[in-house]
PDB file of N, CA and C in Angstrom:
ATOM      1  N   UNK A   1     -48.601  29.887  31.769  1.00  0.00           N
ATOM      2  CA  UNK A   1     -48.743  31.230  32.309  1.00  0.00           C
ATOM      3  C   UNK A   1     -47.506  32.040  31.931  1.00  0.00           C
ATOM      4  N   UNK A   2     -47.594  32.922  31.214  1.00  0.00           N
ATOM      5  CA  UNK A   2     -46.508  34.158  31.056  1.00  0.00           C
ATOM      6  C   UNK A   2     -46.005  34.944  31.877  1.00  0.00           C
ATOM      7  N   UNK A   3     -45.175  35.202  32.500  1.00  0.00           N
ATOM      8  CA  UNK A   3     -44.929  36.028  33.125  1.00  0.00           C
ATOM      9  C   UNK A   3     -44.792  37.804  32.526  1.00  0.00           C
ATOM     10  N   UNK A   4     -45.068  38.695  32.988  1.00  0.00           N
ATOM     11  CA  UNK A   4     -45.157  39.984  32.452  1.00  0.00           C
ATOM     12  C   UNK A   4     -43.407  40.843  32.726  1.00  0.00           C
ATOM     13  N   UNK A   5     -43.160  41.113  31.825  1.00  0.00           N
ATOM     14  CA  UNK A   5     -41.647  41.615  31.532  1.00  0.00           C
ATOM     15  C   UNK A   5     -41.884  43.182  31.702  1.00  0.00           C
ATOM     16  N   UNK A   6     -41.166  43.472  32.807  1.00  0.00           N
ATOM     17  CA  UNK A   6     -41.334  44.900  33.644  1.00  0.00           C
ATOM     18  C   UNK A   6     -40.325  45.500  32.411  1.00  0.00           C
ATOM     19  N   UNK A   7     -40.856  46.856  32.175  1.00  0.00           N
ATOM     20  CA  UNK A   7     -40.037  47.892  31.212  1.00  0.00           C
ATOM     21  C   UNK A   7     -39.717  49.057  31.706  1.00  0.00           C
ATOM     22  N   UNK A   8     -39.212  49.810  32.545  1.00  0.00           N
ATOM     23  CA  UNK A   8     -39.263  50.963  33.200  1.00  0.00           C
ATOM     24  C   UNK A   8     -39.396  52.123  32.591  1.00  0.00           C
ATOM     25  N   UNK A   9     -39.553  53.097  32.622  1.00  0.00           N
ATOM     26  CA  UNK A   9     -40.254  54.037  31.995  1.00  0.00           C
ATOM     27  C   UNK A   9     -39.251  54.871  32.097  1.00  0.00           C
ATOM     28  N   UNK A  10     -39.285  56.290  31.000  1.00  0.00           N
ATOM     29  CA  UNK A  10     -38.449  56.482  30.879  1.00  0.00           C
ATOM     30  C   UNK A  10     -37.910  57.849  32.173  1.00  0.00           C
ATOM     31  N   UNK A  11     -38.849  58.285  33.316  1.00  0.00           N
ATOM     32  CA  UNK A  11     -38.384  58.939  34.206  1.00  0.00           C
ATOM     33  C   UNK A  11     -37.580  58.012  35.474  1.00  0.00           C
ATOM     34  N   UNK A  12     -37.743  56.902  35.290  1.00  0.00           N
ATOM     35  CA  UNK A  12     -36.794  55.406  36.181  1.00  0.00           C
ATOM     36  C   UNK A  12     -35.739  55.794  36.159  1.00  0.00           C
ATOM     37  N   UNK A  13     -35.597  55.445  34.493  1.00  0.00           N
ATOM     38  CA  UNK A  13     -34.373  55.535  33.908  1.00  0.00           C
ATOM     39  C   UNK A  13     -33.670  56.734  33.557  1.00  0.00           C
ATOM     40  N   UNK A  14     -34.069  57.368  33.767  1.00  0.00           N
ATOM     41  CA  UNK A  14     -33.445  58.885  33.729  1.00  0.00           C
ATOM     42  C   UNK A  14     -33.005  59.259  35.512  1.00  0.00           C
ATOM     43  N   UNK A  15     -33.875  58.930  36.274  1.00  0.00           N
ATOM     44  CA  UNK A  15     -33.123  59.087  37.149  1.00  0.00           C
ATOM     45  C   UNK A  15     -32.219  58.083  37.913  1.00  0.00           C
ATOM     46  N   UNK A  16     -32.483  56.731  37.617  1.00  0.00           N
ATOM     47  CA  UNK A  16     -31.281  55.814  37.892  1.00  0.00           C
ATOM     48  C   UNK A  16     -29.925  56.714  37.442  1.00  0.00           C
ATOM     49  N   UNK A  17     -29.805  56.874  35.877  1.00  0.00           N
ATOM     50  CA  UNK A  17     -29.007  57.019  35.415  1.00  0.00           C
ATOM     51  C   UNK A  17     -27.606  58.410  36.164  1.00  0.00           C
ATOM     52  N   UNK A  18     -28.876  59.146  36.965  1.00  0.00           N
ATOM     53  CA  UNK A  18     -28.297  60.096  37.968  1.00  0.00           C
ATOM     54  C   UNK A  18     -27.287  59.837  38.983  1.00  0.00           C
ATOM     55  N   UNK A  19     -27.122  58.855  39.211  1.00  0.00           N
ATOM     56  CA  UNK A  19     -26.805  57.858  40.824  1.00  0.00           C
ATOM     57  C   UNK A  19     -25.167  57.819  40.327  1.00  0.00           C
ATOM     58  N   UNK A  20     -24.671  58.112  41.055  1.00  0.00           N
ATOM     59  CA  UNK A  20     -23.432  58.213  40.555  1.00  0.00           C
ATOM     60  C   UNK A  20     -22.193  56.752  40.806  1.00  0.00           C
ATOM     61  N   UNK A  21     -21.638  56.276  40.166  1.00  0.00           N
ATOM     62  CA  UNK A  21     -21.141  54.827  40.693  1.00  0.00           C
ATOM     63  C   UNK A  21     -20.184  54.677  41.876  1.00  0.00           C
ATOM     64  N   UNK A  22     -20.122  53.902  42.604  1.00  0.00           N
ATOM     65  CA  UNK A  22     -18.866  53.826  43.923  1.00  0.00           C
ATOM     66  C   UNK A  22     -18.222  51.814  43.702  1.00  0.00           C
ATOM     67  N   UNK A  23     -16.728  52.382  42.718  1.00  0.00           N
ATOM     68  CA  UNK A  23     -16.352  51.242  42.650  1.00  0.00           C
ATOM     69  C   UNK A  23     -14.938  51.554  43.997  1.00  0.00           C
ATOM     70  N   UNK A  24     -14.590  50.187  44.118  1.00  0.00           N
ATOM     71  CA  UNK A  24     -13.832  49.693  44.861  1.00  0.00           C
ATOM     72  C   UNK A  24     -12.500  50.275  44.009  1.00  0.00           C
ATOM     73  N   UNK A  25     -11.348  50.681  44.573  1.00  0.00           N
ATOM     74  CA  UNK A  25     -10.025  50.972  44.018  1.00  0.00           C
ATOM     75  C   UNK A  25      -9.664  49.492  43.847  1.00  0.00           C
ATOM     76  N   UNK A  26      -8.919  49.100  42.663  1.00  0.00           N
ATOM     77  CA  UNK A  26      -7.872  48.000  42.174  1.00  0.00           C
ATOM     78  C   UNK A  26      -7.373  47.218  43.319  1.00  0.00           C
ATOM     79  N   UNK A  27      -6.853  47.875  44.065  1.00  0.00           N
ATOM     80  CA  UNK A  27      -5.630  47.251  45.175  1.00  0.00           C
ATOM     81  C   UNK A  27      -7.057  46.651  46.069  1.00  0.00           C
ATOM     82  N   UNK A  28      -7.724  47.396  46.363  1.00  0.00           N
ATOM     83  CA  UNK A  28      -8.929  46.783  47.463  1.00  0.00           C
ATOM     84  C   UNK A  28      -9.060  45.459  46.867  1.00  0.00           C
ATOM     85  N   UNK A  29      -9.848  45.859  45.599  1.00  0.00           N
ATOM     86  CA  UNK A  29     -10.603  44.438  45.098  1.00  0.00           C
ATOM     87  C   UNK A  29      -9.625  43.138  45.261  1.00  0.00           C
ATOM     88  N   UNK A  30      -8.509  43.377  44.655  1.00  0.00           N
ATOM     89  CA  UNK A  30      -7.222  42.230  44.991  1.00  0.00           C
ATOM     90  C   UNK A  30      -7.264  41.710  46.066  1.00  0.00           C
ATOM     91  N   UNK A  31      -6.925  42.764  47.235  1.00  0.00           N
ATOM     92  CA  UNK A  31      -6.925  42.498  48.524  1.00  0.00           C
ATOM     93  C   UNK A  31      -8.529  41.232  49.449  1.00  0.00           C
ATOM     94  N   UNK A  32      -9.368  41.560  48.426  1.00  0.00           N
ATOM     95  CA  UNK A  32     -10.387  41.099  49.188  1.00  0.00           C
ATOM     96  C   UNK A  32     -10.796  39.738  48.226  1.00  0.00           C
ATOM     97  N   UNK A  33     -10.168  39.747  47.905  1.00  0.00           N
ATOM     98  CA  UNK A  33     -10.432  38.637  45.975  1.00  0.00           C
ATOM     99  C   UNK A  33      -9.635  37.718  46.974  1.00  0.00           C
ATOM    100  N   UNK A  34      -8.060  37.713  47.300  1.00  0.00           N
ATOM    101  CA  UNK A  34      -6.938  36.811  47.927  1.00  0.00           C
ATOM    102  C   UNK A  34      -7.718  36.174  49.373  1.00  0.00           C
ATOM    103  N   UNK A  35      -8.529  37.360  50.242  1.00  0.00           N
ATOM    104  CA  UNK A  35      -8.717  36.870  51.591  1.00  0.00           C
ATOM    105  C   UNK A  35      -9.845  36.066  51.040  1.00  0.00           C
ATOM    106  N   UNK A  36     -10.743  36.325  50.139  1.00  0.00           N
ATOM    107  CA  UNK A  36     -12.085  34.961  50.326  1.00  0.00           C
ATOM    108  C   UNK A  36     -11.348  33.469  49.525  1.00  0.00           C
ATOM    109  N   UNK A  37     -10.406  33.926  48.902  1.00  0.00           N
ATOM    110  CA  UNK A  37      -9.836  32.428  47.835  1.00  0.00           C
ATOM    111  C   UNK A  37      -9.327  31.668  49.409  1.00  0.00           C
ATOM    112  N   UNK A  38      -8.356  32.652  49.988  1.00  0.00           N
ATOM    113  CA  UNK A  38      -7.899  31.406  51.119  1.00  0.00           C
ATOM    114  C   UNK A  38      -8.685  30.776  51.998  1.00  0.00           C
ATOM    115  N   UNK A  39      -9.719  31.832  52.593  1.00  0.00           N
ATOM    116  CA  UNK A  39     -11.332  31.441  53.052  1.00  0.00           C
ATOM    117  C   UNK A  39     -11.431  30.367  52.715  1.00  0.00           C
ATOM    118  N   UNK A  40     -11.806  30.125  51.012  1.00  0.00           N
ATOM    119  CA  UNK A  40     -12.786  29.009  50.389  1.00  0.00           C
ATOM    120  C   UNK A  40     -11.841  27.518  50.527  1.00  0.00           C
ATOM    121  N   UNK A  41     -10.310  28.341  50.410  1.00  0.00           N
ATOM    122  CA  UNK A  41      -9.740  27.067  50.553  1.00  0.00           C
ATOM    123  C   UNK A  41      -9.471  26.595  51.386  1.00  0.00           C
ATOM    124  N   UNK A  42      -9.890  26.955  53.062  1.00  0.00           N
ATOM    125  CA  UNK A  42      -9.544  27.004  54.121  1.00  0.00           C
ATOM    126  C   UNK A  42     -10.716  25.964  54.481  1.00  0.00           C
ATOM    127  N   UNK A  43     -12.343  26.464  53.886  1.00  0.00           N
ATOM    128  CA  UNK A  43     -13.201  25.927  54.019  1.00  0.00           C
ATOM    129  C   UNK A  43     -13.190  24.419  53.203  1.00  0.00           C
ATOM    130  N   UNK A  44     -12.305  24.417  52.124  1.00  0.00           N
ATOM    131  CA  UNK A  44     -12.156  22.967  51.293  1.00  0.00           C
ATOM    132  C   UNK A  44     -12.144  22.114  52.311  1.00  0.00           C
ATOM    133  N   UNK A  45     -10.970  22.367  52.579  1.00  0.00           N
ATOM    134  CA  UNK A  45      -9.948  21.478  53.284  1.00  0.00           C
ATOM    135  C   UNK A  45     -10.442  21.067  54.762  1.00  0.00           C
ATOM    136  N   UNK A  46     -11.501  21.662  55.233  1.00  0.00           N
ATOM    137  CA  UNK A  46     -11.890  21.179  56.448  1.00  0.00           C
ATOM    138  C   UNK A  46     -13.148  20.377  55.773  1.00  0.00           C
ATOM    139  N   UNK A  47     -14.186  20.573  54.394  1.00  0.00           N
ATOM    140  CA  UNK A  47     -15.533  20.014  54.411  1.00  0.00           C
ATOM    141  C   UNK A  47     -14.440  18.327  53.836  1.00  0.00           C
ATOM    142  N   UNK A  48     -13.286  18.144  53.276  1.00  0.00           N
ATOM    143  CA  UNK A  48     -12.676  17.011  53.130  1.00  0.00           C
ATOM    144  C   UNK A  48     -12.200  16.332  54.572  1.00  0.00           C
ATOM    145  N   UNK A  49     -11.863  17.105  54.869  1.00  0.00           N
ATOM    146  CA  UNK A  49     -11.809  16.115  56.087  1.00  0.00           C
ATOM    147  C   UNK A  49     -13.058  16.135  57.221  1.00  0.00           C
ATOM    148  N   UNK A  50     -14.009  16.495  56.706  1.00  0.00           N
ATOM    149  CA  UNK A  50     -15.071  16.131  57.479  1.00  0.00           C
ATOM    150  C   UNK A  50     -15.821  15.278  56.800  1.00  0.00           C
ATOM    151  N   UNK A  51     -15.718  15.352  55.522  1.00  0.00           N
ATOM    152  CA  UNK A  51     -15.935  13.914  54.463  1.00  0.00           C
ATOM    153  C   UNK A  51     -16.319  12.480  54.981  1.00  0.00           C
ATOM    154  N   UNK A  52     -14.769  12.105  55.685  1.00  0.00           N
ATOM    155  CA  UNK A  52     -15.011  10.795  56.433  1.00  0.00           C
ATOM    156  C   UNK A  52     -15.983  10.566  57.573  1.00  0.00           C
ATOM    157  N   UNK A  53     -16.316  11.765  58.392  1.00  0.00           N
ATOM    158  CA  UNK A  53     -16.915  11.399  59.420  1.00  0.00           C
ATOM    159  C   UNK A  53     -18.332  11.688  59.285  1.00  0.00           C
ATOM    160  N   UNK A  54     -19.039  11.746  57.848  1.00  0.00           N
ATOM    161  CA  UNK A  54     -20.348  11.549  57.214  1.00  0.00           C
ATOM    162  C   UNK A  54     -20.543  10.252  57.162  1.00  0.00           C
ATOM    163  N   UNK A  55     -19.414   9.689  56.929  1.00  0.00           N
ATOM    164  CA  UNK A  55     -20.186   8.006  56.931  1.00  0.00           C
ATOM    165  C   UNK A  55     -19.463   7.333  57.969  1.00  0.00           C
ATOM    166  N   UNK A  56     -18.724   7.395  59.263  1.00  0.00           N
ATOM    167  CA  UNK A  56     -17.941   6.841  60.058  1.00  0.00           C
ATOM    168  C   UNK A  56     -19.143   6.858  60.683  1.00  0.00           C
ATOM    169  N   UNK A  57     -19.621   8.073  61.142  1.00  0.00           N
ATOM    170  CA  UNK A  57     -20.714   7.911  62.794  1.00  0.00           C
ATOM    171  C   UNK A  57     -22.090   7.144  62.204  1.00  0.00           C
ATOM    172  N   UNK A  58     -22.313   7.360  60.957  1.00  0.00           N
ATOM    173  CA  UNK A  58     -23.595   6.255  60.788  1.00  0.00           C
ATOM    174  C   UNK A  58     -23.159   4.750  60.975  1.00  0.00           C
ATOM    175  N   UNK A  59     -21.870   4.359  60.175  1.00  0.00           N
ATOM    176  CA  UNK A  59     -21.457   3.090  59.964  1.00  0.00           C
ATOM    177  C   UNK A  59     -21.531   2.531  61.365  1.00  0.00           C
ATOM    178  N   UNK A  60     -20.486   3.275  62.462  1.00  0.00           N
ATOM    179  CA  UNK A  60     -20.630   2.912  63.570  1.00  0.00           C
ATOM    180  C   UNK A  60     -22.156   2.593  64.666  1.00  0.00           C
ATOM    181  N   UNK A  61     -23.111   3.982  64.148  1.00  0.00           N
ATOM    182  CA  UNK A  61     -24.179   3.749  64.743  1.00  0.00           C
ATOM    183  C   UNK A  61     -24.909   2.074  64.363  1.00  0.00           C
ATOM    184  N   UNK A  62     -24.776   2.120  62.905  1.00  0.00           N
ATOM    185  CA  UNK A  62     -24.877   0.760  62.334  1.00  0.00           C
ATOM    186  C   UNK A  62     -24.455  -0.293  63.116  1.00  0.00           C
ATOM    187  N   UNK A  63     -23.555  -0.264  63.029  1.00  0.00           N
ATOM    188  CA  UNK A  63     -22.219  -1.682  63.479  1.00  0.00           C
ATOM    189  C   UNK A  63     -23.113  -1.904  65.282  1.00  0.00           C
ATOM    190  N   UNK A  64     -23.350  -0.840  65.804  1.00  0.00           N
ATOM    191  CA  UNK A  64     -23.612  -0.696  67.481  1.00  0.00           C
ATOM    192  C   UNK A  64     -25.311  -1.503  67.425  1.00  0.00           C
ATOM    193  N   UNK A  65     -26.263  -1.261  66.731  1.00  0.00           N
ATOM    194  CA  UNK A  65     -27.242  -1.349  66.430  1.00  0.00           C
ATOM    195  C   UNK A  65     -27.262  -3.383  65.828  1.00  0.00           C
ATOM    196  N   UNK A  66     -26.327  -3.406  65.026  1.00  0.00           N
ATOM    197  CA  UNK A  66     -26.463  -4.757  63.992  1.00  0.00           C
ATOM    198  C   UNK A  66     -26.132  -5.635  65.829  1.00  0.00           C
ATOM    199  N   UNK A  67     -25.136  -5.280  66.583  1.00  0.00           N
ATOM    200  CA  UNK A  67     -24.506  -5.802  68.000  1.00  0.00           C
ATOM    201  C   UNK A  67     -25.853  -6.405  68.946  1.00  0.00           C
ATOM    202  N   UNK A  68     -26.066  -5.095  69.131  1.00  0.00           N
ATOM    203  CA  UNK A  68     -27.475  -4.900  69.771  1.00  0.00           C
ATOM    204  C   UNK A  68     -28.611  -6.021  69.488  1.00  0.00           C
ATOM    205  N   UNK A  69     -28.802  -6.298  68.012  1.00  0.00           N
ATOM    206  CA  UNK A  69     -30.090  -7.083  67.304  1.00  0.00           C
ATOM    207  C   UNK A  69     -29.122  -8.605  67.774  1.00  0.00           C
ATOM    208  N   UNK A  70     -27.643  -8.432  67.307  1.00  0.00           N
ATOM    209  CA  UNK A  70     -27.067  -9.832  67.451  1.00  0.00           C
ATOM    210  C   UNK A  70     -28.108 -10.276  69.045  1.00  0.00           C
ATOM    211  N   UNK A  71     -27.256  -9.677  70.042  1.00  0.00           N
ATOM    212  CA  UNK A  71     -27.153 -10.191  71.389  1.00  0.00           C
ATOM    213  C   UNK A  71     -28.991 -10.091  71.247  1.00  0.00           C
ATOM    214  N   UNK A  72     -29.620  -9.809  71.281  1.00  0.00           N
ATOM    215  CA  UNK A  72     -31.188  -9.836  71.659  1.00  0.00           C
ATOM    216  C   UNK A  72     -31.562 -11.436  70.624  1.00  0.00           C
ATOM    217  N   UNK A  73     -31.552 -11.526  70.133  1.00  0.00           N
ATOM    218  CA  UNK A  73     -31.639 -12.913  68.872  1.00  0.00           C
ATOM    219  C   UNK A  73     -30.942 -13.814  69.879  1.00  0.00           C
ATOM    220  N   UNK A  74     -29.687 -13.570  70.380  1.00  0.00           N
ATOM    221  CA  UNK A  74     -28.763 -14.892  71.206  1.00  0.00           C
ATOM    222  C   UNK A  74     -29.856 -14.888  72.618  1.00  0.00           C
ATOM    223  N   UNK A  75     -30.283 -14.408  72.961  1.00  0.00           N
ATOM    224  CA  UNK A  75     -30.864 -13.938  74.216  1.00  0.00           C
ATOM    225  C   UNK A  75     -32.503 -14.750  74.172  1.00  0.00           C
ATOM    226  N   UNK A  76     -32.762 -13.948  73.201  1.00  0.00           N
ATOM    227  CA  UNK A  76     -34.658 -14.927  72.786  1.00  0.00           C
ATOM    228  C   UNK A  76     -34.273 -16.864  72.397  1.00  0.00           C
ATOM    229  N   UNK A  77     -33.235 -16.970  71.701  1.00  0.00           N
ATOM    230  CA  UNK A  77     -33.046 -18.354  71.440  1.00  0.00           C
ATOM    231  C   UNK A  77     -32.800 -19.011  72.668  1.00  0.00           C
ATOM    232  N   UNK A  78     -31.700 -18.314  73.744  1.00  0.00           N
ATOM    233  CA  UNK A  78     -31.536 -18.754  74.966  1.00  0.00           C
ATOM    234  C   UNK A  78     -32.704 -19.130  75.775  1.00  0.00           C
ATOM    235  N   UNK A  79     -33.599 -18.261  75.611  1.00  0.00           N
ATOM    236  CA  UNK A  79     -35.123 -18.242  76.428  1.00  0.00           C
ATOM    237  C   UNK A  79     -35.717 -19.623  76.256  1.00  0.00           C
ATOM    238  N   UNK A  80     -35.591 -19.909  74.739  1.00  0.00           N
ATOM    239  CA  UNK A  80     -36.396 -21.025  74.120  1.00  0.00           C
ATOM    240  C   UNK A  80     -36.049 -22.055  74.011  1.00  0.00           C
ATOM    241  N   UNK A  81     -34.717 -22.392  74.474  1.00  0.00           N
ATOM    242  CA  UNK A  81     -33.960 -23.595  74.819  1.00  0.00           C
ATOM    243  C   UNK A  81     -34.637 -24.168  75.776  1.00  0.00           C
TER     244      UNK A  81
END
């Protein structure tokens, strides 16, 4: 299936072309470029140390669970003694 490739015509584009642009002054963009870098690196540094505790609380749920099956197995053999 093709998809159909939109072409705008040429009163679109004549009046897009009207719209006048609104850029950001230099110093802004800097200013707002520095606050999301420390953001992202702010955000690093916490998804790393939340790293470990992706596999700590399963392991543990694990470890609590493997306990659990132990003592029930010691418990049914006890029965059958």
């Amino acid at each position: 299936m093709r998809m159909a490739i939109w072409e705008p015509d040429d009163a679109v584009a004549e009046a897009l072309s009207a719209l006048r642009v609104h850029d950001a002054p230099p110093e802004r963009v800097e200013r707002i470029r520095a606050r999301y870098r420390s953001e992202l690196e702010r955000e690093s540094r916490a998804s790393r140390l939340a790293g470990w505790r992706e596999w700590l609380e399963p392991a543990f749920a694990f470890g609590l669970g493997a306990l659990y099956l132990a003592e029930a197995v010691v418990r049914a053999l006890a029965v059958y003694r």
